[in-house]
N, C-alpha and C. Protein backbone atom coordinates (compact mmCIF):
# COMPACT_ATOMS: atom_id res chain seq x y z
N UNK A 1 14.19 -27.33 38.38
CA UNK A 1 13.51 -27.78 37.18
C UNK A 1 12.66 -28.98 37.52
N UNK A 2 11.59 -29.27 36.97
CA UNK A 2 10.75 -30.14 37.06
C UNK A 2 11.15 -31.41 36.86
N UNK A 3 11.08 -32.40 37.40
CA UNK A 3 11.35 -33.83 37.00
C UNK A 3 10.76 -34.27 35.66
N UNK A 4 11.23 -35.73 35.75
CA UNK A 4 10.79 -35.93 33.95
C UNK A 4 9.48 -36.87 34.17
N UNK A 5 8.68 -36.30 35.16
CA UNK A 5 7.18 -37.43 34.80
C UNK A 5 6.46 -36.39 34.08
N UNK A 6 5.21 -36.58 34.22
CA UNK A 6 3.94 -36.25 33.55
C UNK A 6 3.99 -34.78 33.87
N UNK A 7 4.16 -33.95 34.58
CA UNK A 7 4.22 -32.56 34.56
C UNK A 7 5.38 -32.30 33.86
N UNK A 8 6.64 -32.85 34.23
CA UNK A 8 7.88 -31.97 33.62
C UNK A 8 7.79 -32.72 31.97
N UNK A 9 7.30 -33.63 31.43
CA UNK A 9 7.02 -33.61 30.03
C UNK A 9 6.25 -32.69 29.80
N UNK A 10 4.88 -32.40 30.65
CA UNK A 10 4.21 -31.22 29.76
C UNK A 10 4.93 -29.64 30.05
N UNK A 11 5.11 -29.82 30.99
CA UNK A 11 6.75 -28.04 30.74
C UNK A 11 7.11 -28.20 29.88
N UNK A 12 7.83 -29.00 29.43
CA UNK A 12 8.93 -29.27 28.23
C UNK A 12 8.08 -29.60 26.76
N UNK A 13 7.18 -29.81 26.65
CA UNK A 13 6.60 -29.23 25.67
C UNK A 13 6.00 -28.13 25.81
N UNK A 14 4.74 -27.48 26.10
CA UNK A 14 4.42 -26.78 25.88
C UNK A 14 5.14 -24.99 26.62
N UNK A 15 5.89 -25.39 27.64
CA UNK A 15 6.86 -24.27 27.45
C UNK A 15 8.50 -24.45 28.03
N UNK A 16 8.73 -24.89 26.62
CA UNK A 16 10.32 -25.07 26.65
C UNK A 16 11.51 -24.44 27.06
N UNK A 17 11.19 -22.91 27.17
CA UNK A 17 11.78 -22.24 27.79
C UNK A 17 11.78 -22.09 29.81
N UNK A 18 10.83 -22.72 30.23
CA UNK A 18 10.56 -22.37 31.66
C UNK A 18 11.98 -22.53 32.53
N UNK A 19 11.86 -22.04 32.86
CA UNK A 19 13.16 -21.55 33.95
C UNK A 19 14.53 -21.72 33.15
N UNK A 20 14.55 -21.34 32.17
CA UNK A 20 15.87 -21.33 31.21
C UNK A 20 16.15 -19.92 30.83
N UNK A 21 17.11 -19.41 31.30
CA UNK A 21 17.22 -18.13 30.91
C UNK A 21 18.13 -17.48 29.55
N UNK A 22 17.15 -16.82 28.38
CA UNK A 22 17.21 -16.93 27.34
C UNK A 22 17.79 -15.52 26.89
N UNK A 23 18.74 -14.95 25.64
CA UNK A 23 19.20 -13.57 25.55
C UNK A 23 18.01 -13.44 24.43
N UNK A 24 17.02 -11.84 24.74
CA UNK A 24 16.67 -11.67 23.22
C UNK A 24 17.29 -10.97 22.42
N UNK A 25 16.87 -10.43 21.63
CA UNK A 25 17.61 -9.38 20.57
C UNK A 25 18.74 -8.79 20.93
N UNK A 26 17.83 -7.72 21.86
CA UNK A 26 18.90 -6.61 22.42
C UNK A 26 20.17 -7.39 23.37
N UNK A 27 20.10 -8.34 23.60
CA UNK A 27 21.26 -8.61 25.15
C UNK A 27 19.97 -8.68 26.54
N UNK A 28 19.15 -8.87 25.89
CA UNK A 28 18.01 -8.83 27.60
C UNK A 28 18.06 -9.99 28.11
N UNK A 29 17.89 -10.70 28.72
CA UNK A 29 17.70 -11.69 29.91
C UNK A 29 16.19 -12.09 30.24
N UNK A 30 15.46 -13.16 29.50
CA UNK A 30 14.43 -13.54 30.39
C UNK A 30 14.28 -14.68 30.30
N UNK A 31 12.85 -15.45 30.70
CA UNK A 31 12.53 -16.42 30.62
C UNK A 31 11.11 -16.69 31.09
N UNK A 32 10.42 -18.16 30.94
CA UNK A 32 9.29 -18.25 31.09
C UNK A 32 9.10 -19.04 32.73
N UNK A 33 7.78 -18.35 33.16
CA UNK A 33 7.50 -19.03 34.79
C UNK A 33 6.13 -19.94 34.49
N UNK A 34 6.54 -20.68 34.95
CA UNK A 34 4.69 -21.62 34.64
C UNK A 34 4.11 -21.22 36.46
N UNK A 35 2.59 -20.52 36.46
CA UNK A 35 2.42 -20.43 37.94
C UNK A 35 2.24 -21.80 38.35
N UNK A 36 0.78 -22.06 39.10
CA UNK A 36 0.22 -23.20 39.92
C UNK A 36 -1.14 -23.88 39.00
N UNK A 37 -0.97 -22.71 38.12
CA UNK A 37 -2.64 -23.16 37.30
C UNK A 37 -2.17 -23.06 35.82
N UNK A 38 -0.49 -23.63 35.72
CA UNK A 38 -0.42 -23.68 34.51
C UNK A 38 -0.78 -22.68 33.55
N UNK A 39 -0.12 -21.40 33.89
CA UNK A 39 -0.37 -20.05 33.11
C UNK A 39 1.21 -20.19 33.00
N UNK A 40 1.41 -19.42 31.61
CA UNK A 40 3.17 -19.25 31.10
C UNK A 40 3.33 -17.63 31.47
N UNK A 41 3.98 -17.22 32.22
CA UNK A 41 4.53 -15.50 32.43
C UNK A 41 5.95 -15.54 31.78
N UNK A 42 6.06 -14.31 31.29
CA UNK A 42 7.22 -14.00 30.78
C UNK A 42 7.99 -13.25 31.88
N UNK A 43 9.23 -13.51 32.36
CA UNK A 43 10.18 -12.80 33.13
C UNK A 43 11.22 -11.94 32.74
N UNK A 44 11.49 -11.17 32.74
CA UNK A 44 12.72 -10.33 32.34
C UNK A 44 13.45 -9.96 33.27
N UNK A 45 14.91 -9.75 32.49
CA UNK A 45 15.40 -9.69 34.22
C UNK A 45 16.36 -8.19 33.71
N UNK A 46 16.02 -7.00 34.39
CA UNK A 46 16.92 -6.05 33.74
C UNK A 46 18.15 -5.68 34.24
N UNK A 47 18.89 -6.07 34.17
CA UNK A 47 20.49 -6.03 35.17
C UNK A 47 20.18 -4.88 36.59
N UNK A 48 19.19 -4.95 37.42
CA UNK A 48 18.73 -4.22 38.14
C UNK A 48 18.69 -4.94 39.48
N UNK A 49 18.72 -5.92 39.61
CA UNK A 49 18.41 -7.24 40.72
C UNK A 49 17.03 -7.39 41.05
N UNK A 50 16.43 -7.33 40.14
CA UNK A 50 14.82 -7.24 40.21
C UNK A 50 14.26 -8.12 38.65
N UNK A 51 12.98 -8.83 39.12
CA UNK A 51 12.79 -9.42 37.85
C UNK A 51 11.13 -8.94 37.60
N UNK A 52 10.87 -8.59 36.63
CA UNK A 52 10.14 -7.97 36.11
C UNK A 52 9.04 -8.95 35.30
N UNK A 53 7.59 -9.19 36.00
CA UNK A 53 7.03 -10.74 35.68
C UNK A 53 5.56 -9.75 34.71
N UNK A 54 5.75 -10.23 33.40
CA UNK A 54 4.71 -10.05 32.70
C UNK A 54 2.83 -10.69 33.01
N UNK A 55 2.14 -10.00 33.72
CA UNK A 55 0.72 -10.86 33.62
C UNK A 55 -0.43 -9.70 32.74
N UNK A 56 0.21 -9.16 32.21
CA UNK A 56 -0.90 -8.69 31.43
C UNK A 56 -2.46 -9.57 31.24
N UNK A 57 -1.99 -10.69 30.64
CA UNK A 57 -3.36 -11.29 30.55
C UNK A 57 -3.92 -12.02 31.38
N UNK A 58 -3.61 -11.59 32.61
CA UNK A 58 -4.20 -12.45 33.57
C UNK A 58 -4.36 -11.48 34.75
N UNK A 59 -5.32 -11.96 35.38
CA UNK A 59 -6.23 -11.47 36.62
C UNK A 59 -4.98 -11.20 37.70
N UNK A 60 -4.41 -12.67 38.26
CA UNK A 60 -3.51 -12.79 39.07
C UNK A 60 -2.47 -13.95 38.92
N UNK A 61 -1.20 -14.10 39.44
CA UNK A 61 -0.84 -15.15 39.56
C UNK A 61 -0.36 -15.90 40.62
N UNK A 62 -0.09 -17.33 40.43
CA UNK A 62 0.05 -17.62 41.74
C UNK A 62 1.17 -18.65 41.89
N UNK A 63 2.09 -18.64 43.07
CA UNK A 63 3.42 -19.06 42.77
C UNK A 63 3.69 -19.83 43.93
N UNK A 64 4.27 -20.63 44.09
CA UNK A 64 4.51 -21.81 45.23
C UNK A 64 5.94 -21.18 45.47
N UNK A 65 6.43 -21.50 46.97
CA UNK A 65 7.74 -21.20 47.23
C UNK A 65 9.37 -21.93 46.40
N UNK A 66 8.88 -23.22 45.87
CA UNK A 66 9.62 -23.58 45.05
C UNK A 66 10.03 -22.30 43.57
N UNK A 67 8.91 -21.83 42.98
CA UNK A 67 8.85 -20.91 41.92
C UNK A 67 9.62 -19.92 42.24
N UNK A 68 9.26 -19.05 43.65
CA UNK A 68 10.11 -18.01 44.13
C UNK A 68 11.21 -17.75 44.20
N UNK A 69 11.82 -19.61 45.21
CA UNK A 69 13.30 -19.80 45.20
C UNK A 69 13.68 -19.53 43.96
N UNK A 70 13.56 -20.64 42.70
CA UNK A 70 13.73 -20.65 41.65
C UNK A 70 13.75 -19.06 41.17
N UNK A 71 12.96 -18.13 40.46
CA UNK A 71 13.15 -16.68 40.37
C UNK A 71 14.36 -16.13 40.91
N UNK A 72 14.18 -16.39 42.63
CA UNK A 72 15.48 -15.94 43.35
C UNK A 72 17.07 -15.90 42.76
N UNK A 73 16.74 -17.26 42.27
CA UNK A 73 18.08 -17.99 42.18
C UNK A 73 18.13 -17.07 40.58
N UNK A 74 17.47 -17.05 39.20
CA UNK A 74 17.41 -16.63 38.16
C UNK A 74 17.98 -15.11 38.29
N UNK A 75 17.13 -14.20 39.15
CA UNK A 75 17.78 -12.95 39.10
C UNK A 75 19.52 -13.14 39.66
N UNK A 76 19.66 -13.67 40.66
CA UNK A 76 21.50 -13.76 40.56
C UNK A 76 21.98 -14.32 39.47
N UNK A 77 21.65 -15.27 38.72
CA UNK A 77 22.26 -15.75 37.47
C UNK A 77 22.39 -15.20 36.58
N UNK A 78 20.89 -14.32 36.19
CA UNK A 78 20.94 -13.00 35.69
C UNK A 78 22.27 -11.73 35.74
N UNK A 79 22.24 -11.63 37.01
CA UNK A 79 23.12 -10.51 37.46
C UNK A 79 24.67 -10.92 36.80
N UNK A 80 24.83 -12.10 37.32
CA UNK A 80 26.18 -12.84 37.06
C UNK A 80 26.65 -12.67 35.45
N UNK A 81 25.72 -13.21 34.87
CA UNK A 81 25.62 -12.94 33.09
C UNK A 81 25.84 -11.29 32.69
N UNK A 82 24.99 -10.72 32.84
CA UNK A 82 25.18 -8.76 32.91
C UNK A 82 26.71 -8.68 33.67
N UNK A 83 27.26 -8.88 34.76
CA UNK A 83 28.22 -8.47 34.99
C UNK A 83 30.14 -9.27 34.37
N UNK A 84 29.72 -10.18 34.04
CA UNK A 84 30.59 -10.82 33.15
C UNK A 84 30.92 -10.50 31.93
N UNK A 85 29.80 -9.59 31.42
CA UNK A 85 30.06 -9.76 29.58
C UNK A 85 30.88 -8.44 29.24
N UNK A 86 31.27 -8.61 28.46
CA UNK A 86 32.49 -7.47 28.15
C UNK A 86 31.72 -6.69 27.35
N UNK A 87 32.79 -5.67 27.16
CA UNK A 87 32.22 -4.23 26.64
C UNK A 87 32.38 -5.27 25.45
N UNK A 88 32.95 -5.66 24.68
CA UNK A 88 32.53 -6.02 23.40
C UNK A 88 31.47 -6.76 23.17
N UNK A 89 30.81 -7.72 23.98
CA UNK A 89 29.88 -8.31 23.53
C UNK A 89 28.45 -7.49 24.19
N UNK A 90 28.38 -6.31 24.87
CA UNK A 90 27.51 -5.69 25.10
C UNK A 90 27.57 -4.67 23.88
N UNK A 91 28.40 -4.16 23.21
CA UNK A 91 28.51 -3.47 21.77
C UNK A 91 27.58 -4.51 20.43
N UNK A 92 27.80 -5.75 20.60
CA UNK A 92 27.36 -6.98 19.83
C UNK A 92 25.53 -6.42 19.71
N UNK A 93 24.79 -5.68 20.68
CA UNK A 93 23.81 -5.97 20.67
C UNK A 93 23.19 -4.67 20.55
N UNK A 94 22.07 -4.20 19.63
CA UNK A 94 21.66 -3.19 19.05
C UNK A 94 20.77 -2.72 19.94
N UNK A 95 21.11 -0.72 20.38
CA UNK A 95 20.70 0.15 21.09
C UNK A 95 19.00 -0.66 20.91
């Protein structure tokens, strides 16, 4: 996570979610990646060991090895979360 100067205040406002991994509706797993040029991607992570990076609106993106690690590290945390939760709280969450 970003430190608390002048970049990691502007993460933390304008995308509060970045590297926080969030449940939506269904029980899914994602979160937001800021690249190098300050673009927000959406990540999903589908209990697959693979993370699945939204750029629809963008040309390309571009990611420093810090970002990668980071990802790296998200899809196992990911995994960890999916394989922990019980049949009841995977019932909790609508087909």
């Amino acid at each position: 996570m970003a430190e608390k100067n002048g970049l990691g205040e502007f993460l933390e406002r304008v995308y509060p979610e970045h590297g926080k991994l969030q449940v939506d509706e269904k029980g899914g797993l994602h979160t937001i990646i800021v690249d190098e040029e300050m673009d927000g991607f959406t990540c999903r992570f589908n209990y697959d060991g693979c993370v699945e990076i939204d750029t629809d609106e963008y040309s390309h993106i571009a990611l420093d090895s810090n970002t990668l690690h980071r990802l790296a590290n998200l899809i196992e945390e990911a995994e960890e979360i999916y394989k922990n939760r019980t049949q009841e709280e995977w019932d909790s969450f609508p087909d």
